[in-house]
N, C-alpha and C. Protein backbone atom coordinates (compact mmCIF):
# COMPACT_ATOMS: atom_id res chain seq x y z
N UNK A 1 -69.35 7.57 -90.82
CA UNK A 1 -68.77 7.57 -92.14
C UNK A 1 -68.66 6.12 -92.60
N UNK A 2 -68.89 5.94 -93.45
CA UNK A 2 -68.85 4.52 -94.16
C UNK A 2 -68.08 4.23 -95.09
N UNK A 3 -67.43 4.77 -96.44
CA UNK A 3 -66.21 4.53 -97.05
C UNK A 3 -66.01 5.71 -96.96
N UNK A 4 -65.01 6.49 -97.11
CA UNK A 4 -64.40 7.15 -97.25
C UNK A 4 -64.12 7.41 -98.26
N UNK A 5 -63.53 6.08 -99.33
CA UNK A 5 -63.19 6.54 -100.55
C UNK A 5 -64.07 7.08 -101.77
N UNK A 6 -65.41 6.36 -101.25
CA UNK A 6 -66.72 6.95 -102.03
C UNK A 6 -66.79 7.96 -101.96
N UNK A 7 -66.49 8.14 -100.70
CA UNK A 7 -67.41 10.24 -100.33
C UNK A 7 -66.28 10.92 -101.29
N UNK A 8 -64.99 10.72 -100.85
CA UNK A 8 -63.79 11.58 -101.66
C UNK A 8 -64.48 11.10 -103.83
N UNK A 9 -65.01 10.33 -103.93
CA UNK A 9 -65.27 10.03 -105.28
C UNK A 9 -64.31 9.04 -105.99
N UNK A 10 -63.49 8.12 -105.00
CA UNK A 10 -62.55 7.66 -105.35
C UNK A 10 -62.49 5.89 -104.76
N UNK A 11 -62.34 5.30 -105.71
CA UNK A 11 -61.88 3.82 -105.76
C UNK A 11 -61.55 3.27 -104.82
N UNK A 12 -60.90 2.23 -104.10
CA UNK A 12 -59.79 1.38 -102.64
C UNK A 12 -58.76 1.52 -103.48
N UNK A 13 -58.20 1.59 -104.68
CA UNK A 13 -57.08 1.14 -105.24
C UNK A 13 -56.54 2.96 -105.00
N UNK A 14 -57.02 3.66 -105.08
CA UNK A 14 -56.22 4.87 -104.36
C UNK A 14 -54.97 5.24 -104.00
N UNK A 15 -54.45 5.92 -103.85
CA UNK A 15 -53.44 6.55 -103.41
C UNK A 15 -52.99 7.45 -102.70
N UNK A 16 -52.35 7.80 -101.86
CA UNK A 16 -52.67 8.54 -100.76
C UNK A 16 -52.22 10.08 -101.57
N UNK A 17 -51.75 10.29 -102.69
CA UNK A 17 -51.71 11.68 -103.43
C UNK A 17 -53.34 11.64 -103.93
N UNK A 18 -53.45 10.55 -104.30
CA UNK A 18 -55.15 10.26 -104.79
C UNK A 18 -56.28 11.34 -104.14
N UNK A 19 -55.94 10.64 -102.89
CA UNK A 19 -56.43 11.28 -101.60
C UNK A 19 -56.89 12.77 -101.35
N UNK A 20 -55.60 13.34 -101.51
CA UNK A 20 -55.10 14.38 -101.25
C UNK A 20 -55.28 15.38 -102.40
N UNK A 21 -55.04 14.93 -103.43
CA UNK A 21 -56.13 15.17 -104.70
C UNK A 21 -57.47 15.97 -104.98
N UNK A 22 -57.99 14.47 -104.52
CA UNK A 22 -59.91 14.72 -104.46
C UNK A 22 -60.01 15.32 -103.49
N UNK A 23 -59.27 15.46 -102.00
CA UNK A 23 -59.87 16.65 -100.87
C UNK A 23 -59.47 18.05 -101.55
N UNK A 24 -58.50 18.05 -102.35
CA UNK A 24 -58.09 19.55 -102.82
C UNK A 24 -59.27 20.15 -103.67
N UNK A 25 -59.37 19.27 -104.87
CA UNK A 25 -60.91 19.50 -105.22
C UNK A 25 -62.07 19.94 -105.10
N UNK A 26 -62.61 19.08 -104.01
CA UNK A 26 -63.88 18.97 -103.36
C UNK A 26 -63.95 20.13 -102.48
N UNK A 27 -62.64 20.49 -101.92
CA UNK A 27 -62.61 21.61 -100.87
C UNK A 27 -62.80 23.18 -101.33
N UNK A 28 -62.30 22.51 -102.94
CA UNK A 28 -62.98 24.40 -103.64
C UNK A 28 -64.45 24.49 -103.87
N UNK A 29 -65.12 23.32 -103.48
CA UNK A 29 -66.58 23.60 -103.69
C UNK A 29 -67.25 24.33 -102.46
N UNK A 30 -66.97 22.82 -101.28
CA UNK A 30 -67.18 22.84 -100.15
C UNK A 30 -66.53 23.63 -98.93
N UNK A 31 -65.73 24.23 -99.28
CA UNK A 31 -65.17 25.16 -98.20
C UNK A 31 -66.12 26.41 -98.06
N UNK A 32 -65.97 26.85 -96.65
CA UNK A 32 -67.15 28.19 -96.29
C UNK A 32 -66.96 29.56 -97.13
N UNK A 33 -65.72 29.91 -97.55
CA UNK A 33 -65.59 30.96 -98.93
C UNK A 33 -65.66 30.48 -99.99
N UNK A 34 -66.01 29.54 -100.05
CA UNK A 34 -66.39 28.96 -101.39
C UNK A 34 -68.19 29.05 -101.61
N UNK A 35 -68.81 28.90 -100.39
CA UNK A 35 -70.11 29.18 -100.49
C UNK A 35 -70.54 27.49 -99.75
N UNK A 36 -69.68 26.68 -99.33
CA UNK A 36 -70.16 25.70 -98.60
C UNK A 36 -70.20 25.51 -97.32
N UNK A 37 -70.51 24.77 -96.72
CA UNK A 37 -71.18 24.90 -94.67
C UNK A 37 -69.56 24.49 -94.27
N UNK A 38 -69.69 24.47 -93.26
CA UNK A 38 -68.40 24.26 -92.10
C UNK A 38 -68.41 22.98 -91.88
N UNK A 39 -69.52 22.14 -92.06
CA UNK A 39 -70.00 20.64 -91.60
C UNK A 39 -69.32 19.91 -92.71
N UNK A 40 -69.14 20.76 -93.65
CA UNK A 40 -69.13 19.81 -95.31
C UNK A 40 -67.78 19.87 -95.07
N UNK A 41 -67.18 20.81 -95.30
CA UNK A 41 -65.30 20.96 -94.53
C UNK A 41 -65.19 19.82 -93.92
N UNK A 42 -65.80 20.15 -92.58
CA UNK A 42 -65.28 19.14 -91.19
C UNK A 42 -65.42 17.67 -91.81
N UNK A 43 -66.71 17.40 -92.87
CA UNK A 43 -66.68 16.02 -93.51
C UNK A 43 -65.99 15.53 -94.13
N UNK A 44 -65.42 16.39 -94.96
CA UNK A 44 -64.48 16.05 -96.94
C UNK A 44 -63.33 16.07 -95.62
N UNK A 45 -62.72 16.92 -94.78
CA UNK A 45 -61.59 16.67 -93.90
C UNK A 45 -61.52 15.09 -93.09
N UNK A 46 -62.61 15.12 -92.32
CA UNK A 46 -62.76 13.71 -91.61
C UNK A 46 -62.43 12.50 -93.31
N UNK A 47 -62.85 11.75 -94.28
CA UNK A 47 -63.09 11.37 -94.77
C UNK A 47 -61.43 11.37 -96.10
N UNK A 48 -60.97 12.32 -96.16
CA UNK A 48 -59.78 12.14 -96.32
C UNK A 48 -58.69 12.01 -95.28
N UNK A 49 -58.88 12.01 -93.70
CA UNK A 49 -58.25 11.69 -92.77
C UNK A 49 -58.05 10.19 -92.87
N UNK A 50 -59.64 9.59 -92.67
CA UNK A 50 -59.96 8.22 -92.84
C UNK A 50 -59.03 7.45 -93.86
N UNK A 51 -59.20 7.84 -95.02
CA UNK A 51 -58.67 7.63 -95.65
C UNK A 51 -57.57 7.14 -96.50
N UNK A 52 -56.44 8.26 -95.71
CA UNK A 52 -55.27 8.30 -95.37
C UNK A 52 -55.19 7.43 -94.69
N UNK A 53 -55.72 7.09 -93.42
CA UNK A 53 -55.51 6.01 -92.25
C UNK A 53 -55.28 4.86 -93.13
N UNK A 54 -56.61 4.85 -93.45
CA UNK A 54 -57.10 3.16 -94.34
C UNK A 54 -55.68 2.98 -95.07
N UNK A 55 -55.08 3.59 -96.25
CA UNK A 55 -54.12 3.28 -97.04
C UNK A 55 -52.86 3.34 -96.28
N UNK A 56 -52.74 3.77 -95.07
CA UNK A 56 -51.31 3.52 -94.37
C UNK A 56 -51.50 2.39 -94.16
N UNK A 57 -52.29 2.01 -93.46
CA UNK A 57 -53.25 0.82 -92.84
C UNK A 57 -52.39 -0.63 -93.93
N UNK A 58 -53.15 -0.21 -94.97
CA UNK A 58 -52.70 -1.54 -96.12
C UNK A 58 -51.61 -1.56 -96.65
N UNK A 59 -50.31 -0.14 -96.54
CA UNK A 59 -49.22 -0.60 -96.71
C UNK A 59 -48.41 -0.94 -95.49
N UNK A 60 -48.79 -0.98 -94.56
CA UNK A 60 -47.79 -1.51 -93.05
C UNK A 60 -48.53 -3.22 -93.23
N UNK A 61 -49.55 -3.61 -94.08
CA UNK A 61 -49.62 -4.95 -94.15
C UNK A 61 -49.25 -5.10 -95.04
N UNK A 62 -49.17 -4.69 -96.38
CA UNK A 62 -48.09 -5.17 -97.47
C UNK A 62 -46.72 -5.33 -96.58
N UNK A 63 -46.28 -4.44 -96.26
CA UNK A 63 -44.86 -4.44 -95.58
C UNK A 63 -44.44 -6.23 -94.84
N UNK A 64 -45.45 -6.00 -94.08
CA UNK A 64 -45.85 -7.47 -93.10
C UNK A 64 -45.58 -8.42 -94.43
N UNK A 65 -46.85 -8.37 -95.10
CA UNK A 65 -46.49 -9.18 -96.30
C UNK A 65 -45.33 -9.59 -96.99
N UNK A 66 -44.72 -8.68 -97.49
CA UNK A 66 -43.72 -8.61 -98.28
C UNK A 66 -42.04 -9.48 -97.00
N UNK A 67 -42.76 -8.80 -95.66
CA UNK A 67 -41.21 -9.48 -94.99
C UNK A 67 -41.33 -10.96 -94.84
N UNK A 68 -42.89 -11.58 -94.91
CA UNK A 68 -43.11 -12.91 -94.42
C UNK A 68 -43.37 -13.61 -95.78
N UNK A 69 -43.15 -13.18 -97.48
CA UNK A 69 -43.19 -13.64 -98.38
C UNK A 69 -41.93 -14.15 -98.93
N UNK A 70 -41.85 -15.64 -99.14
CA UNK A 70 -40.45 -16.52 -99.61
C UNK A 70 -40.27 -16.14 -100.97
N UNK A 71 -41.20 -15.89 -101.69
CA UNK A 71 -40.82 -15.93 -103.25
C UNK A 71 -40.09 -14.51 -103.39
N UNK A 72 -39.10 -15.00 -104.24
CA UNK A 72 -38.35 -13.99 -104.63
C UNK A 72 -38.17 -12.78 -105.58
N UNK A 73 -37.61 -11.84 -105.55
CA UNK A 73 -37.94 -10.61 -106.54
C UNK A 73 -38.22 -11.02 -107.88
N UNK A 74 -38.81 -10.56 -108.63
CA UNK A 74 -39.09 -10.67 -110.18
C UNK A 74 -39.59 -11.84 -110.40
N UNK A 75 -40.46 -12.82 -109.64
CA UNK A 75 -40.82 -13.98 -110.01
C UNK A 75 -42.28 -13.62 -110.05
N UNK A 76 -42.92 -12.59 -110.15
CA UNK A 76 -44.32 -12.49 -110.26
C UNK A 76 -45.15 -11.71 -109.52
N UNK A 77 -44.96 -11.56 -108.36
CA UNK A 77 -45.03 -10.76 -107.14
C UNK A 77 -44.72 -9.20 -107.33
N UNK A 78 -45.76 -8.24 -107.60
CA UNK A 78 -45.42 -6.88 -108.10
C UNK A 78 -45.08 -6.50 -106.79
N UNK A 79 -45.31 -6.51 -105.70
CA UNK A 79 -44.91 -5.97 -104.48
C UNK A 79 -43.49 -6.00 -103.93
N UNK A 80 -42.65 -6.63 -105.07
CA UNK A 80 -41.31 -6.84 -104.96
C UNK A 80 -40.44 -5.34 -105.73
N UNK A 81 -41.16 -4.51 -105.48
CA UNK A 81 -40.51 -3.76 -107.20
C UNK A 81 -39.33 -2.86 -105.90
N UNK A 82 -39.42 -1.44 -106.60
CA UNK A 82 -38.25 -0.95 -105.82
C UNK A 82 -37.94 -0.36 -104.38
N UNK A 83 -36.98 -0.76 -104.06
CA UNK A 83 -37.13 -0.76 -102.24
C UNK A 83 -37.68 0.80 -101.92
N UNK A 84 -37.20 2.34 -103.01
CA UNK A 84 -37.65 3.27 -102.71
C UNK A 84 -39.33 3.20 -102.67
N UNK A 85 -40.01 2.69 -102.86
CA UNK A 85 -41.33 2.73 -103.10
C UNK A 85 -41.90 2.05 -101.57
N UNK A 86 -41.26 1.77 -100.96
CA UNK A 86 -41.63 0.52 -99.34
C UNK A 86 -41.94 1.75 -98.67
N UNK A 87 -43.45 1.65 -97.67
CA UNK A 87 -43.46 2.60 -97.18
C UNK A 87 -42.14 2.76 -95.92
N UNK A 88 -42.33 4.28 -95.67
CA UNK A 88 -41.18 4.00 -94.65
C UNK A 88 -41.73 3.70 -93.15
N UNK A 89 -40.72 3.85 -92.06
CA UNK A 89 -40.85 3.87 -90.47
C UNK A 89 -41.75 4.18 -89.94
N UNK A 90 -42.20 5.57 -90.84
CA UNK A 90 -42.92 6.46 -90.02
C UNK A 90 -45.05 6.02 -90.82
N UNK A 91 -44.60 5.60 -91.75
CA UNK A 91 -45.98 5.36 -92.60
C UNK A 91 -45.94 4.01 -91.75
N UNK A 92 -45.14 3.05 -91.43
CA UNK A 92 -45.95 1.52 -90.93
C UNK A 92 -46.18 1.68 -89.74
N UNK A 93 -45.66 2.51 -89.07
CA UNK A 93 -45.26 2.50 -87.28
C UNK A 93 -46.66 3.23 -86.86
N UNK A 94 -47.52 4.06 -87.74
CA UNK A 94 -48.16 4.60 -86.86
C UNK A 94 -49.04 3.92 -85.95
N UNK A 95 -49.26 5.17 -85.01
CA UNK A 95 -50.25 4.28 -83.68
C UNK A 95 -51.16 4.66 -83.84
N UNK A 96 -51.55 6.23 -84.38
CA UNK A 96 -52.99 6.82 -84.57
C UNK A 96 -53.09 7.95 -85.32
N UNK A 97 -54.06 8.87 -85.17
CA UNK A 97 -53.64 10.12 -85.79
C UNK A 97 -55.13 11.18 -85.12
N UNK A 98 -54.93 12.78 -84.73
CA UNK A 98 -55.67 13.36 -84.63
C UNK A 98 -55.77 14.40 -85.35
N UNK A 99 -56.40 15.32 -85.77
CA UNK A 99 -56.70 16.33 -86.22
C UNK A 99 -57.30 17.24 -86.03
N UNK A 100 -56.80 18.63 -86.03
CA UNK A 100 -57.38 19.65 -85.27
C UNK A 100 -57.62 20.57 -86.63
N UNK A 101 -58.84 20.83 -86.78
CA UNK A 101 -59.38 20.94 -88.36
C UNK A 101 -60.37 22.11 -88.58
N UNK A 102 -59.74 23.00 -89.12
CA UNK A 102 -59.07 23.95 -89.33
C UNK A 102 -58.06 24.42 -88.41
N UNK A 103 -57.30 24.63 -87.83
CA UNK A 103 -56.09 25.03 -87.21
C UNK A 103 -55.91 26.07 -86.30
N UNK A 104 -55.67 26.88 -87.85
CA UNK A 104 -55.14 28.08 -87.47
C UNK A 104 -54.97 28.92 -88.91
N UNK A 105 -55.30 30.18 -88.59
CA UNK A 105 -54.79 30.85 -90.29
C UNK A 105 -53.99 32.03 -90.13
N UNK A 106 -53.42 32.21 -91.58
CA UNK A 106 -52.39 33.13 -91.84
C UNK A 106 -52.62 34.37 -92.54
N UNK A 107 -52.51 35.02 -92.36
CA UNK A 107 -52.63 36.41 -93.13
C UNK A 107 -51.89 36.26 -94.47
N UNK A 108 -51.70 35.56 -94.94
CA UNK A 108 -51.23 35.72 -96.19
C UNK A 108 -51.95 34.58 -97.75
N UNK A 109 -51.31 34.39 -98.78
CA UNK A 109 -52.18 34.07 -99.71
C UNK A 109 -51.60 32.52 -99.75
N UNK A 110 -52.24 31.73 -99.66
CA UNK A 110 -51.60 30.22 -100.03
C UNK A 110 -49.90 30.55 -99.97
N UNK A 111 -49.44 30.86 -100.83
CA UNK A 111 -47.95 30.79 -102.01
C UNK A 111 -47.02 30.91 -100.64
N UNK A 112 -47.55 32.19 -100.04
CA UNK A 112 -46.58 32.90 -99.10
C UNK A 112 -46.80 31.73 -98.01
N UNK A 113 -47.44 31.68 -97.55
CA UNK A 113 -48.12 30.47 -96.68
C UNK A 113 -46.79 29.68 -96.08
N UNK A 114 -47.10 28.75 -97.48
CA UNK A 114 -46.40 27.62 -98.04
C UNK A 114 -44.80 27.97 -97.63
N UNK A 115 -44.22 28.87 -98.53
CA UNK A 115 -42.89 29.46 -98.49
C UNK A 115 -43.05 29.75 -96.58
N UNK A 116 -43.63 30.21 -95.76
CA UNK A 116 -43.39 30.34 -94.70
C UNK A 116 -43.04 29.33 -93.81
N UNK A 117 -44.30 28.03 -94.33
CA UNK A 117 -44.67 26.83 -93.48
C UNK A 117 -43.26 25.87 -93.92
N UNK A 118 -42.14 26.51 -95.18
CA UNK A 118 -41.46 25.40 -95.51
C UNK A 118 -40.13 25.91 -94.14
N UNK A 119 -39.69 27.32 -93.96
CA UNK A 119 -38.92 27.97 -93.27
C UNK A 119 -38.83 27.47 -92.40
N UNK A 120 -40.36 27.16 -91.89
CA UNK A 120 -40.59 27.10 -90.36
C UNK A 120 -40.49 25.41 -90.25
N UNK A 121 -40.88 24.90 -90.91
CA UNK A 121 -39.99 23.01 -90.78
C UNK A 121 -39.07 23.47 -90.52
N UNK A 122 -37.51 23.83 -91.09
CA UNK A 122 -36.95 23.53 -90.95
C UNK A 122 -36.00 24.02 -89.66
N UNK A 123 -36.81 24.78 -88.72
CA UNK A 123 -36.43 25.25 -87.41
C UNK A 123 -37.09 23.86 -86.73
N UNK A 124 -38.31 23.25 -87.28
CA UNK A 124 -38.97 22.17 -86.44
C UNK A 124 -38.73 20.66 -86.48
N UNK A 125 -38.18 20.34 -87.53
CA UNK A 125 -38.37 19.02 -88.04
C UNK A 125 -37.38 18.80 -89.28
N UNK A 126 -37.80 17.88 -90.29
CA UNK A 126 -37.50 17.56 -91.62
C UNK A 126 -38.55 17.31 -92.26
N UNK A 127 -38.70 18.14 -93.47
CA UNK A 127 -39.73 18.03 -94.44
C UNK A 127 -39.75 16.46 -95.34
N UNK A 128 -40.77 15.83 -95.46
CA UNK A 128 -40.45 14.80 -95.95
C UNK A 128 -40.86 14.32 -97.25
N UNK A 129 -42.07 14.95 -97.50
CA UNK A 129 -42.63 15.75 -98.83
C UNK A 129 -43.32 16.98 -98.41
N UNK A 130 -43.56 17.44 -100.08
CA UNK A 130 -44.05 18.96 -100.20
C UNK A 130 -44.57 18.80 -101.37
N UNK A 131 -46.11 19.65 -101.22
CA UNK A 131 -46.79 19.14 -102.62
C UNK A 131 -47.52 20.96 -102.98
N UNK A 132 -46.51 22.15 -103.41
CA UNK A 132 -46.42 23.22 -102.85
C UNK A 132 -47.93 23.51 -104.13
N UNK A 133 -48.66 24.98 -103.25
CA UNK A 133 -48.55 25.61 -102.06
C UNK A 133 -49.32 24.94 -101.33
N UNK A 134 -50.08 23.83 -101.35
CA UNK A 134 -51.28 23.12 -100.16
C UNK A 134 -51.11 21.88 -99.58
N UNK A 135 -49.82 21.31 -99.64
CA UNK A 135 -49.53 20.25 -98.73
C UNK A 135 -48.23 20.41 -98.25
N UNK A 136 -47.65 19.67 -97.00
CA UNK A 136 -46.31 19.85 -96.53
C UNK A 136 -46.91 18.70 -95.47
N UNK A 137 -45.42 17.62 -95.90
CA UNK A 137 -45.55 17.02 -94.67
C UNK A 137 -44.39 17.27 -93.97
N UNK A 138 -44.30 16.57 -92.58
CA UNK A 138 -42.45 16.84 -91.53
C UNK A 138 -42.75 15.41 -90.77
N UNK A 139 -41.28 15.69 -90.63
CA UNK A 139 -41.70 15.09 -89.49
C UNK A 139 -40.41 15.67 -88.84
N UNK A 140 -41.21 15.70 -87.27
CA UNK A 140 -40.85 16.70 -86.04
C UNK A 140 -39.90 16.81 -85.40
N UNK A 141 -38.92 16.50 -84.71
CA UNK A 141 -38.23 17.13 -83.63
C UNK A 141 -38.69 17.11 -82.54
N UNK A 142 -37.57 16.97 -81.97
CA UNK A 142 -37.83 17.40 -80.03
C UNK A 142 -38.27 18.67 -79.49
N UNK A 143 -39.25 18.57 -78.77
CA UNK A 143 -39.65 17.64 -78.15
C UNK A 143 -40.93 17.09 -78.52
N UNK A 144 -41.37 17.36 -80.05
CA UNK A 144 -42.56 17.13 -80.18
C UNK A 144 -42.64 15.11 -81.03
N UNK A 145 -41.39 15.17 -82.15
CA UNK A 145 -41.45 14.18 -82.04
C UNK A 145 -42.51 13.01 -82.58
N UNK A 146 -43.07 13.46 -83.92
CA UNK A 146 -44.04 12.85 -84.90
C UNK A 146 -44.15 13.60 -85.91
N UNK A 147 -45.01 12.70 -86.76
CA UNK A 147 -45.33 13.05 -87.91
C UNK A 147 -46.46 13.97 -88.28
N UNK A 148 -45.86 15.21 -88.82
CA UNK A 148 -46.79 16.21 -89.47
C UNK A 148 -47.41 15.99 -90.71
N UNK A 149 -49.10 16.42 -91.00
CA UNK A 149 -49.34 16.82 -92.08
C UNK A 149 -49.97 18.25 -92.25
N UNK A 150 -49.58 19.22 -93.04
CA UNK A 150 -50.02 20.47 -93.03
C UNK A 150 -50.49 20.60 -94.31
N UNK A 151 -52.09 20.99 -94.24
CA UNK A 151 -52.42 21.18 -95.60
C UNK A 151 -53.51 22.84 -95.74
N UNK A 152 -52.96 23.65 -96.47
CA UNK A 152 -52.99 24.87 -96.71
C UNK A 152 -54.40 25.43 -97.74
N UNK A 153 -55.01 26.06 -97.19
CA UNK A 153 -56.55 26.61 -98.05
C UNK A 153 -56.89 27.46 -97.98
N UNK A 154 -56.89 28.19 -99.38
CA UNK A 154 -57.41 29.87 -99.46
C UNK A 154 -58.62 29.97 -98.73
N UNK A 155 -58.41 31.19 -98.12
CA UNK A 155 -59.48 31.67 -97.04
C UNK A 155 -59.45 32.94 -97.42
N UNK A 156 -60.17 33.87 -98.09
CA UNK A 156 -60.53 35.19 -98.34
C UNK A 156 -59.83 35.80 -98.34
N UNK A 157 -58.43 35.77 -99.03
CA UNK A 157 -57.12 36.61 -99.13
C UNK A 157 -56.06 36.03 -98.10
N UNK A 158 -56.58 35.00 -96.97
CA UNK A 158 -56.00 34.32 -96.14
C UNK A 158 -55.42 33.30 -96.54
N UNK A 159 -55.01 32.33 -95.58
CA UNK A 159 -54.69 30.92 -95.16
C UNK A 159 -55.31 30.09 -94.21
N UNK A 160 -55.74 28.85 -94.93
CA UNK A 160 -56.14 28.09 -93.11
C UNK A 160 -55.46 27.12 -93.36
N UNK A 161 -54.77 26.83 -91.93
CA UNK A 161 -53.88 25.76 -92.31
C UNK A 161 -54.41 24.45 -91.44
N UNK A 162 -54.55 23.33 -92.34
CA UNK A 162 -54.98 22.28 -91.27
C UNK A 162 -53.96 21.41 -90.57
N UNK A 163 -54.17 21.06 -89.27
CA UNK A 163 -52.71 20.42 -88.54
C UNK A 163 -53.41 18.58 -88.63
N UNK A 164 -52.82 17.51 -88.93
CA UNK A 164 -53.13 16.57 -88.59
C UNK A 164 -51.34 15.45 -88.07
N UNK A 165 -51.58 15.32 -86.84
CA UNK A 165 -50.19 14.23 -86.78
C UNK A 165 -50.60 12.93 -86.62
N UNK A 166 -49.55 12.46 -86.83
CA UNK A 166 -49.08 10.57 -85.90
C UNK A 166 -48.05 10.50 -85.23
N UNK A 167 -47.75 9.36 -84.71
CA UNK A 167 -46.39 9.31 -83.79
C UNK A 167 -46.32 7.79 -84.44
N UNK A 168 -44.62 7.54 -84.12
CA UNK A 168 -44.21 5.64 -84.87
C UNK A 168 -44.10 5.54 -83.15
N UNK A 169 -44.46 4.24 -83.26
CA UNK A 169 -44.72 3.00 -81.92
C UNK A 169 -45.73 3.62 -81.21
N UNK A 170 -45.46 2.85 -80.20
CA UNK A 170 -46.44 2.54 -78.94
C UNK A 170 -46.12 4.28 -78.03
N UNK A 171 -45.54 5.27 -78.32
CA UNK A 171 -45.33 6.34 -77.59
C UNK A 171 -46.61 7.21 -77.38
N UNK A 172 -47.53 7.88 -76.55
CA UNK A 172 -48.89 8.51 -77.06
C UNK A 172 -48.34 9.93 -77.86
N UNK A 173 -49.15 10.06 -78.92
CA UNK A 173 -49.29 11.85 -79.49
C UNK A 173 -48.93 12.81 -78.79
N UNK A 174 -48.03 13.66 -78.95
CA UNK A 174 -48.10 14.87 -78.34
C UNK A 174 -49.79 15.70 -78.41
N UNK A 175 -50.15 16.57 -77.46
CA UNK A 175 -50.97 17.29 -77.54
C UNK A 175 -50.90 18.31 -79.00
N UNK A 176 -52.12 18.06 -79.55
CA UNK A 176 -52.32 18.83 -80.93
C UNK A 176 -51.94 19.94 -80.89
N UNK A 177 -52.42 20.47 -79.86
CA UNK A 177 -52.45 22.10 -79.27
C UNK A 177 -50.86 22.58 -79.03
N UNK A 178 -50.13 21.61 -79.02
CA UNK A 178 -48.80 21.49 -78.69
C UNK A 178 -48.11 21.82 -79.94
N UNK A 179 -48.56 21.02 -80.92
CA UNK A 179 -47.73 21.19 -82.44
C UNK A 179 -48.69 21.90 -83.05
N UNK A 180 -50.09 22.95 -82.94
CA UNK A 180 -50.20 23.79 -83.41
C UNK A 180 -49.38 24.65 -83.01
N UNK A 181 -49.01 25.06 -81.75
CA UNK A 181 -48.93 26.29 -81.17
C UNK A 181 -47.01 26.58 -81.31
N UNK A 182 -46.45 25.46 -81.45
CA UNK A 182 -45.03 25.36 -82.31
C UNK A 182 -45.28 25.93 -83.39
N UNK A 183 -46.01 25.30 -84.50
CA UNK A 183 -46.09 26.37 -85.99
C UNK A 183 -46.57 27.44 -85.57
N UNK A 184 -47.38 28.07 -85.08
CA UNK A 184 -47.91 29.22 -84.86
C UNK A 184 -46.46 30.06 -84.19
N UNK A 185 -46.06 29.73 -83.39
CA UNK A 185 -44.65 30.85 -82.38
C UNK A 185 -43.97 31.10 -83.62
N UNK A 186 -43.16 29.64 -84.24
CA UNK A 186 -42.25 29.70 -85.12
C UNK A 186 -42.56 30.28 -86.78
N UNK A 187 -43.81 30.76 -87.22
CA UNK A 187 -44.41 31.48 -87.83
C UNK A 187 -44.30 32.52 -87.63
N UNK A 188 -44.45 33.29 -86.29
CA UNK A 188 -44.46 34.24 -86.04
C UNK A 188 -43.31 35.19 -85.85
N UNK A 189 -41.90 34.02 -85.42
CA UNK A 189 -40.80 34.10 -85.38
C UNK A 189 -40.25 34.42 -86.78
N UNK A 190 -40.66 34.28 -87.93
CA UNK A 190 -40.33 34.61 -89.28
C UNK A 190 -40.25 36.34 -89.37
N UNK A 191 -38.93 36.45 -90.61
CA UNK A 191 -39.26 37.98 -90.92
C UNK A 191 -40.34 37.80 -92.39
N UNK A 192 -41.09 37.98 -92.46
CA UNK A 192 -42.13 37.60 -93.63
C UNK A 192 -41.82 39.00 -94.61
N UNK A 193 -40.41 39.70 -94.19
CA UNK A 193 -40.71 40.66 -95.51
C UNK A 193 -39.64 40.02 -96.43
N UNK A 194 -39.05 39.07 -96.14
CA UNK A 194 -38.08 38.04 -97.00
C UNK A 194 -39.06 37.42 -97.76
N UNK A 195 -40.19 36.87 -97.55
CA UNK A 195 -41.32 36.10 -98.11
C UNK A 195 -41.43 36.44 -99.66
């Protein structure tokens, strides 16, 4: 892969909703019920993974930046603006990220999905955004203990849900298979006629 942001159709000045965006997009072309290959998925997925990386990437060096910069707020320096906007702990700290792509799917339609996958955070983790019904991020709990991204795609009356994490510091990833198979129990653990 060579930019990333090209393949997604998108600029460096990006944004990681940017991101997330153009894979939502691209994925109604290229997804296999859509009439596109499994390779093209696994690509537009790899390539907004990348992606994502790259722009965490450049705000844990703004961050760097911003702590080792003398000049002071409002003197010119847009990277001074409001402290809510600094990425947080979990966006500078990461160590890596894997993805297990396509997942796992749900018998149900996006909406319900979503409403399930939000339930089930909160037996697992803390939701940290939600971009409803096809994104949810967390972050985890013991014993798993990183950062979730769950992003949700009609599949023929279905769901496929894609799992991608990170972990902050030097700690290694839990096994993927580990924090799929958490959403999957605790999914299953739902009464879905509340849904």
């Amino acid at each position: 892969m060579t930019d990333p942001f090209r393949e997604l159709g998108l600029d460096r000045s990006a944004t990681a909703d940017d991101v997330r965006r153009a894979r939502r997009q691209m994925a109604k072309h290229v997804h296999p019920d859509a009439g596109g290959k499994r390779s093209e998925m696994q690509a537009l997925n790899a390539a907004a993974a990348a992606a994502l990386v790259q722009i965490a990437d450049g705000e844990r060096a703004g961050a760097r930046t911003e702590a080792s910069d003398p000049t002071p707020p409002g003197t010119g320096n847009d990277h001074h603006g409001d402290p809510t906007d600094a990425p947080t702990d979990w966006q500078r700290d990461w160590s890596g990220q894997r993805i297990d792509t396509p997942s796992f799917t749900v018998e149900a339609l996006p909406v319900e999905t979503f409403e399930a996958l939000l339930l089930a955070a909160a037996e697992l983790g803390e939701v940290e955004d939600d971009d409803p019904p096809y994104g949810l991020s967390v972050l985890l709990g013991e014993p798993l203990v990183s950062w979730c991204r769950l992003d949700v795609v009609p599949d023929a009356g279905a769901s496929t849900v894609s799992v991608a994490i990170a972990r902050a510091g030097a700690e290694p990833l839990p096994p993927i298979e580990a924090v799929r198979n958490a959403w999957v129990a605790t999914l299953n653990g739902l009464d879905w006629s509340d849904l």
